[in-house]
Protein backbone atom coordinates (compact mmCIF):
# COMPACT_ATOMS: atom_id res chain seq x y z
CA UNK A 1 -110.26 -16.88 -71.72
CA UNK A 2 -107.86 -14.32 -70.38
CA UNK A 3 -105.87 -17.07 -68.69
CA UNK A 4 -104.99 -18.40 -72.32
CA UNK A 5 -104.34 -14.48 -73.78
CA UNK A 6 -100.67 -14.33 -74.70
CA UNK A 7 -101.26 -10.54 -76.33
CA UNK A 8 -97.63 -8.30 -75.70
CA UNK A 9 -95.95 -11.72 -75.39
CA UNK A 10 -93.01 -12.59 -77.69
CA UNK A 11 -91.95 -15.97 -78.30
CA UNK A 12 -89.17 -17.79 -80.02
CA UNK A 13 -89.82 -21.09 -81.75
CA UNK A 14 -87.38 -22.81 -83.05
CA UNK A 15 -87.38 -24.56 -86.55
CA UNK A 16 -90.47 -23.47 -87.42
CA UNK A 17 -90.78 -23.10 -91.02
CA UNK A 18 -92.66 -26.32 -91.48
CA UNK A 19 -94.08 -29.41 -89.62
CA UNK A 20 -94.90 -28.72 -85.79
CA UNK A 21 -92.91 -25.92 -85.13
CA UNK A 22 -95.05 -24.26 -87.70
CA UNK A 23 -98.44 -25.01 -85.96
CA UNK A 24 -97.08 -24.04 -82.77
CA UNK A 25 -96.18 -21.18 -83.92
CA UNK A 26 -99.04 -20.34 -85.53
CA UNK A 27 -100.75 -21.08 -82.44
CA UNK A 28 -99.09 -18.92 -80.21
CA UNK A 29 -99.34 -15.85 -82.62
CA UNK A 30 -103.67 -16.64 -83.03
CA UNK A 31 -103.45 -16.66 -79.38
CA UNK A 32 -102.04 -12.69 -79.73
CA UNK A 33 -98.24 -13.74 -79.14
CA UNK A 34 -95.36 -11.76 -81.32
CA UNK A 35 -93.63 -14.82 -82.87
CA UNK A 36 -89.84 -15.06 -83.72
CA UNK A 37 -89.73 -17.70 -86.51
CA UNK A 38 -86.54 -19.86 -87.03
CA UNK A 39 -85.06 -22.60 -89.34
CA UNK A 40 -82.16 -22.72 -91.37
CA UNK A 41 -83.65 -21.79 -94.50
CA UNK A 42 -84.17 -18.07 -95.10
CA UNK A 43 -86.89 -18.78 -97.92
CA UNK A 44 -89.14 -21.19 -96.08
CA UNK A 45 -89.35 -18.57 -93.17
CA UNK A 46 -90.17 -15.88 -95.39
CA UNK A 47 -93.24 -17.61 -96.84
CA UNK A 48 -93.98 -19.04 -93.93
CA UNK A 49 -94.15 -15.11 -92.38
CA UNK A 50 -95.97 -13.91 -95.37
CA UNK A 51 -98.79 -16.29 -94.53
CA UNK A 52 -99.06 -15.37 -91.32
CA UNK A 53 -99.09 -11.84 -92.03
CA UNK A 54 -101.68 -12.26 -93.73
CA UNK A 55 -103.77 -14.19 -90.97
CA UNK A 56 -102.89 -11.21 -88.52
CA UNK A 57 -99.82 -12.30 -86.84
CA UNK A 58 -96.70 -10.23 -85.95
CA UNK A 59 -93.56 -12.39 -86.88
CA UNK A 60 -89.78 -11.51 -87.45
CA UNK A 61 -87.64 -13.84 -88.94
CA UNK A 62 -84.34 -14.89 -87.53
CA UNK A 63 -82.43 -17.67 -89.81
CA UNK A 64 -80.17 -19.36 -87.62
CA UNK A 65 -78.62 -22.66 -86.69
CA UNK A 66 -79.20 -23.94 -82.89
CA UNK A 67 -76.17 -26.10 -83.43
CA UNK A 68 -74.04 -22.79 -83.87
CA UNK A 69 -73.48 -21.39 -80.62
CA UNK A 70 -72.45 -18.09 -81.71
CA UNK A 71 -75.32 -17.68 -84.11
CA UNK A 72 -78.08 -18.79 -80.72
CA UNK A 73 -76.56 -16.01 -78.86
CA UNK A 74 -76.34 -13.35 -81.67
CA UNK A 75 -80.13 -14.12 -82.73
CA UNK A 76 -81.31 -14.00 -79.01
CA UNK A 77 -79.83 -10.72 -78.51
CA UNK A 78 -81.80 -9.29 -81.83
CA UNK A 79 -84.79 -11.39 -81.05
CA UNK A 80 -84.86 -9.31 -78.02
CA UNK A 81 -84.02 -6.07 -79.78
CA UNK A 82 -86.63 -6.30 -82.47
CA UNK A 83 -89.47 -8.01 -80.76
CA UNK A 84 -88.99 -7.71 -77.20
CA UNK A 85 -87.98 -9.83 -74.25
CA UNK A 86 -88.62 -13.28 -74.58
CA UNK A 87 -91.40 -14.35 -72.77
CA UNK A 88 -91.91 -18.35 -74.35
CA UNK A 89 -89.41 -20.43 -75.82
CA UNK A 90 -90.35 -23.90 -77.67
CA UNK A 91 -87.70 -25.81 -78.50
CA UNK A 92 -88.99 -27.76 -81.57
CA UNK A 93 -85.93 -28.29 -83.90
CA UNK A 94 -85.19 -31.56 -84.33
CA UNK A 95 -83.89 -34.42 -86.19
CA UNK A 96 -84.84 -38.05 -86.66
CA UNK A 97 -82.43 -40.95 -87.34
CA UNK A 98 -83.54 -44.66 -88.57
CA UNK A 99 -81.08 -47.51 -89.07
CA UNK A 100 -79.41 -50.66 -87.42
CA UNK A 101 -77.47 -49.41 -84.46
CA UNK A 102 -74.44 -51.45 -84.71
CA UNK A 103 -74.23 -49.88 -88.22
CA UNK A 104 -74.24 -46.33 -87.37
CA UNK A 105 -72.10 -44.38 -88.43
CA UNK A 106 -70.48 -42.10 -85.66
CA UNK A 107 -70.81 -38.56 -86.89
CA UNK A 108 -74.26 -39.34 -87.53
CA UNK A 109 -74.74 -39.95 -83.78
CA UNK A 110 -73.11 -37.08 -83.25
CA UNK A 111 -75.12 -35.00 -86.17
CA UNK A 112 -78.36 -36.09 -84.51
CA UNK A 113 -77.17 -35.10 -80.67
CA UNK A 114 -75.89 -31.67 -81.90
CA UNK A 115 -79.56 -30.74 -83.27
CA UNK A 116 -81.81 -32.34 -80.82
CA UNK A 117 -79.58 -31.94 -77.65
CA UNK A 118 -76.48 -29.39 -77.99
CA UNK A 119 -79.01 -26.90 -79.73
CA UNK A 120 -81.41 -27.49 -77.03
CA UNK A 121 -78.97 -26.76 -74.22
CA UNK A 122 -77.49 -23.20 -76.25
CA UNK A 123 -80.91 -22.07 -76.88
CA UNK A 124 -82.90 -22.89 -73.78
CA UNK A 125 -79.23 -21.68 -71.45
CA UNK A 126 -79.26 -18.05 -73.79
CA UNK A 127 -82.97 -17.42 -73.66
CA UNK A 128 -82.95 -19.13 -69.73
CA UNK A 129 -80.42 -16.49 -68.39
CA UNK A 130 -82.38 -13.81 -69.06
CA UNK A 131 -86.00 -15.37 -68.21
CA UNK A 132 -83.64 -15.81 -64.60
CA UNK A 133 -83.12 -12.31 -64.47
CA UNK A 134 -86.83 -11.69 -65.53
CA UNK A 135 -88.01 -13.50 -62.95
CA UNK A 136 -91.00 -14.91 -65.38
CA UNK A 137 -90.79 -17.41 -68.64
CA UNK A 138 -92.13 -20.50 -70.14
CA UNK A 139 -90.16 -23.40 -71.76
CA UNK A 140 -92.01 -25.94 -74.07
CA UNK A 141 -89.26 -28.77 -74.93
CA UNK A 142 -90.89 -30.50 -77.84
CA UNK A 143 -90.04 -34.44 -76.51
CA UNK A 144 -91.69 -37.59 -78.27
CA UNK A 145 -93.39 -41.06 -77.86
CA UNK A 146 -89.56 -42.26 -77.93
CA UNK A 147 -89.03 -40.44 -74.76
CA UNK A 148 -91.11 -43.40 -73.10
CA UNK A 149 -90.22 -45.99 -75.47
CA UNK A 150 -87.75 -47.42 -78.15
CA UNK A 151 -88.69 -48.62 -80.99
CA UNK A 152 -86.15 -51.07 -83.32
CA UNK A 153 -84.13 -48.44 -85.50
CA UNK A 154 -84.74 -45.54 -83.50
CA UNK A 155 -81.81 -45.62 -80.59
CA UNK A 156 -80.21 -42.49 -81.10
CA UNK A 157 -83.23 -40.34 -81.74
CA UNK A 158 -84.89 -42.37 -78.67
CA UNK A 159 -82.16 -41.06 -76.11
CA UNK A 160 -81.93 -37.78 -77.79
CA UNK A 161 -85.72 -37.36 -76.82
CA UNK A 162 -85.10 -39.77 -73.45
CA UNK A 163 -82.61 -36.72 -72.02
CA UNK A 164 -84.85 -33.86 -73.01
CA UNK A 165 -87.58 -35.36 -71.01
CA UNK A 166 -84.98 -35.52 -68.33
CA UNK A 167 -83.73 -31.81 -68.84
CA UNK A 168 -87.06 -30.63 -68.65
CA UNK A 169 -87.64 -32.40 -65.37
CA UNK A 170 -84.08 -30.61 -63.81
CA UNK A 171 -84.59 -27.25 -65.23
CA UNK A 172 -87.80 -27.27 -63.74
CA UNK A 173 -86.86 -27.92 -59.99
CA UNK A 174 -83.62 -25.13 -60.93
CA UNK A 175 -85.36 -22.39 -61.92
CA UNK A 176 -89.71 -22.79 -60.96
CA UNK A 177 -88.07 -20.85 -58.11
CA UNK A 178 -87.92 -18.20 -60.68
CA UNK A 179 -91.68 -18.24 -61.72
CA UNK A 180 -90.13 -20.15 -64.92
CA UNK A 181 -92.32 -23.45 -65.89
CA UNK A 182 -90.44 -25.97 -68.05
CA UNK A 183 -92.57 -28.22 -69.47
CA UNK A 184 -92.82 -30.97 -72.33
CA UNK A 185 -95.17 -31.52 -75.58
CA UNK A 186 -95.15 -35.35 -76.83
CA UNK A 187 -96.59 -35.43 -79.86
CA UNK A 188 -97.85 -39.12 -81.11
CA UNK A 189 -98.37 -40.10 -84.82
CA UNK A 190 -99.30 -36.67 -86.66
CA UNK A 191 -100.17 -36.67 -90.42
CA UNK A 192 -98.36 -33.88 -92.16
CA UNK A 193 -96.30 -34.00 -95.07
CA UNK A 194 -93.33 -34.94 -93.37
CA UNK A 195 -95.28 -38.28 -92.07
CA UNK A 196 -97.14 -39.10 -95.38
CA UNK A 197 -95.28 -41.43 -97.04
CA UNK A 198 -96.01 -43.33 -93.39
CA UNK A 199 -99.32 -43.31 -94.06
CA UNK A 200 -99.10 -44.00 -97.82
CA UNK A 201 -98.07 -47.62 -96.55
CA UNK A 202 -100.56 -50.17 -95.76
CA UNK A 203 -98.78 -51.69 -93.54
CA UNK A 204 -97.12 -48.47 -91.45
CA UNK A 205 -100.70 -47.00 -91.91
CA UNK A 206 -102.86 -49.77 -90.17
CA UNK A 207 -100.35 -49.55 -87.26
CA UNK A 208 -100.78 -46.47 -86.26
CA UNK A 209 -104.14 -46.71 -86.22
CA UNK A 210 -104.32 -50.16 -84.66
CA UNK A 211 -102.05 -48.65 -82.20
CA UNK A 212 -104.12 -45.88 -80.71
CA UNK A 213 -107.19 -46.12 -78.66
CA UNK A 214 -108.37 -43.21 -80.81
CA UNK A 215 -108.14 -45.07 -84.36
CA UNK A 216 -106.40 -42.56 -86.64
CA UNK A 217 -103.69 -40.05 -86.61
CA UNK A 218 -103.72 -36.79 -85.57
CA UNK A 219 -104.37 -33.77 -86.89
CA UNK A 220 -102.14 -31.32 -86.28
CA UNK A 221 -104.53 -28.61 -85.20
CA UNK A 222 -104.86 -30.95 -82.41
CA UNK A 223 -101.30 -29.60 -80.90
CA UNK A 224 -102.88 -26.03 -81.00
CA UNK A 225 -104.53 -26.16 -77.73
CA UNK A 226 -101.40 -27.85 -75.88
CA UNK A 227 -99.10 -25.29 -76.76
CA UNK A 228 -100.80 -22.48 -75.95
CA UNK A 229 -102.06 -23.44 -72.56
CA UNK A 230 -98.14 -24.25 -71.89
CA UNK A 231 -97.46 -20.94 -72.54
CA UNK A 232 -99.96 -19.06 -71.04
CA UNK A 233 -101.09 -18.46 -67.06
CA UNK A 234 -103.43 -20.88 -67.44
CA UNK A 235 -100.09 -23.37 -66.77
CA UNK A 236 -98.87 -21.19 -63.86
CA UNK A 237 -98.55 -23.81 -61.10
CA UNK A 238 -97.81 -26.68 -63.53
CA UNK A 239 -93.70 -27.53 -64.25
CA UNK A 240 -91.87 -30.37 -65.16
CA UNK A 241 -94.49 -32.41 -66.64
CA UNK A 242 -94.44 -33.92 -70.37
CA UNK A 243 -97.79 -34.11 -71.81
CA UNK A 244 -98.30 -36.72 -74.30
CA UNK A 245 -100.85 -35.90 -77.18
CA UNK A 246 -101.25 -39.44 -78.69
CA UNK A 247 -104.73 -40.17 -79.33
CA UNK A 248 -104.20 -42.61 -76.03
CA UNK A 249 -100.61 -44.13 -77.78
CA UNK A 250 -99.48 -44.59 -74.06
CA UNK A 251 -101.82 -45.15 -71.94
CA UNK A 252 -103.02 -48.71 -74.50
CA UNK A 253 -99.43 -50.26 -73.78
């Protein structure tokens, strides 16, 4: 089990305050990380720190918006200050759009590319530079089903989460000469209260599970395991890969 012990690590997830960025987060710190938590609402991370205070975990939190430049660096530099050098980074904010393309409006394009791709690129390039000079760090970019596939309604979310499958694959052949692995988590069709009014409808609900060799939708404990073997030596020779955790989504197309 040491090669899955992340004790003295820090790591910096962002918008974790609810959904998946919580659970990875919370899987990280049960695995003995130090866990910066992020959103943009101060009050969300504070409860979500109390509870995992109370579970054992060491958190700070750092309210902050990945689309504000200025703010990523600032929070990196006391991120580093408070909890130590960043040794994980999981990109997990994120956005989703639905609606006719030819109907979009533009600065909702724009909106959606700012969270899911701009914040990407100021996070992942402030925490990156110093991981270069470490010589040692792990990147989880949380990607998607839609980074495989489109779905009607979903283009700008689908090529949000097309090019961060293709910036993981790039920053992986820049810096693994660094002893930095950049890697991918794509999650499938997760119950949580951001996907239950999905599953409150009959028809949404029978085709998710109609869609998966496994027959339901997952839990989201099940993302617990991914994560942490991402971000632990257990991953040491793997880079550059996107691993989808589906229930078998993929693989039954």
């Amino acid at each position: 089990m040491e090669l899955f012990d992340l004790d003295g690590k820090t790591a910096l997830v962002t918008g974790s305050s609810r959904g998946l960025g919580r659970v990875f987060a919370r899987a990280l710190g049960e695995a003995g990380a130090r866990v910066a938590l992020n959103s943009r609402h101060e009050e969300d991370l504070l409860q979500t720190q109390q509870e995992f205070g109370e579970a054992g975990i060491q958190t700070m939190v750092f309210p902050f918006d990945v689309t504000d430049e200025e703010a990523v660096n600032g929070a990196v530099e006391a991120i580093e200050s408070g909890l130590g050098a960043i040794d994980i980074l999981v990109n997990n904010a994120g956005v989703n759009l639905r609606g006719p393309f030819e109907r979009l409006p533009t600065h909702k394009w724009k909106d959606l590319m700012a969270v899911n791709l701009d914040g990407v690129f100021y996070v992942t390039r402030a925490v990156g530079a110093r991981m270069v000079e470490r010589r040692r760090g792990k990147i989880i970019n949380v990607c998607s089903l839609m980074s495989e596939g489109g779905r009607p309604t979903t283009a700008p979310y689908a090529a949000s989460k097309g090019a961060l499958k293709m910036l993981t694959r790039a920053l992986a052949t820049e810096w693994g000469r660094h002893n930095i692995q950049v890697n991918g988590i794509g999650p499938g069709y997760f119950l949580s209260e951001m996907t239950q009014h999905m599953a409150d409808d009959p028809e949404w609900d029978r085709w998710v599970k109609r869609s998966a060799p496994a027959g339901r939708w997952g839990r989201l404990e099940e993302l617990k395991g991914v994560a942490v073997f991402l971000a632990s030596e257990a991953s040491s020779f793997v880079n550059g890969q996107l691993i989808y955790v589906d229930g078998g989504w993929l693989a039954s197309l």
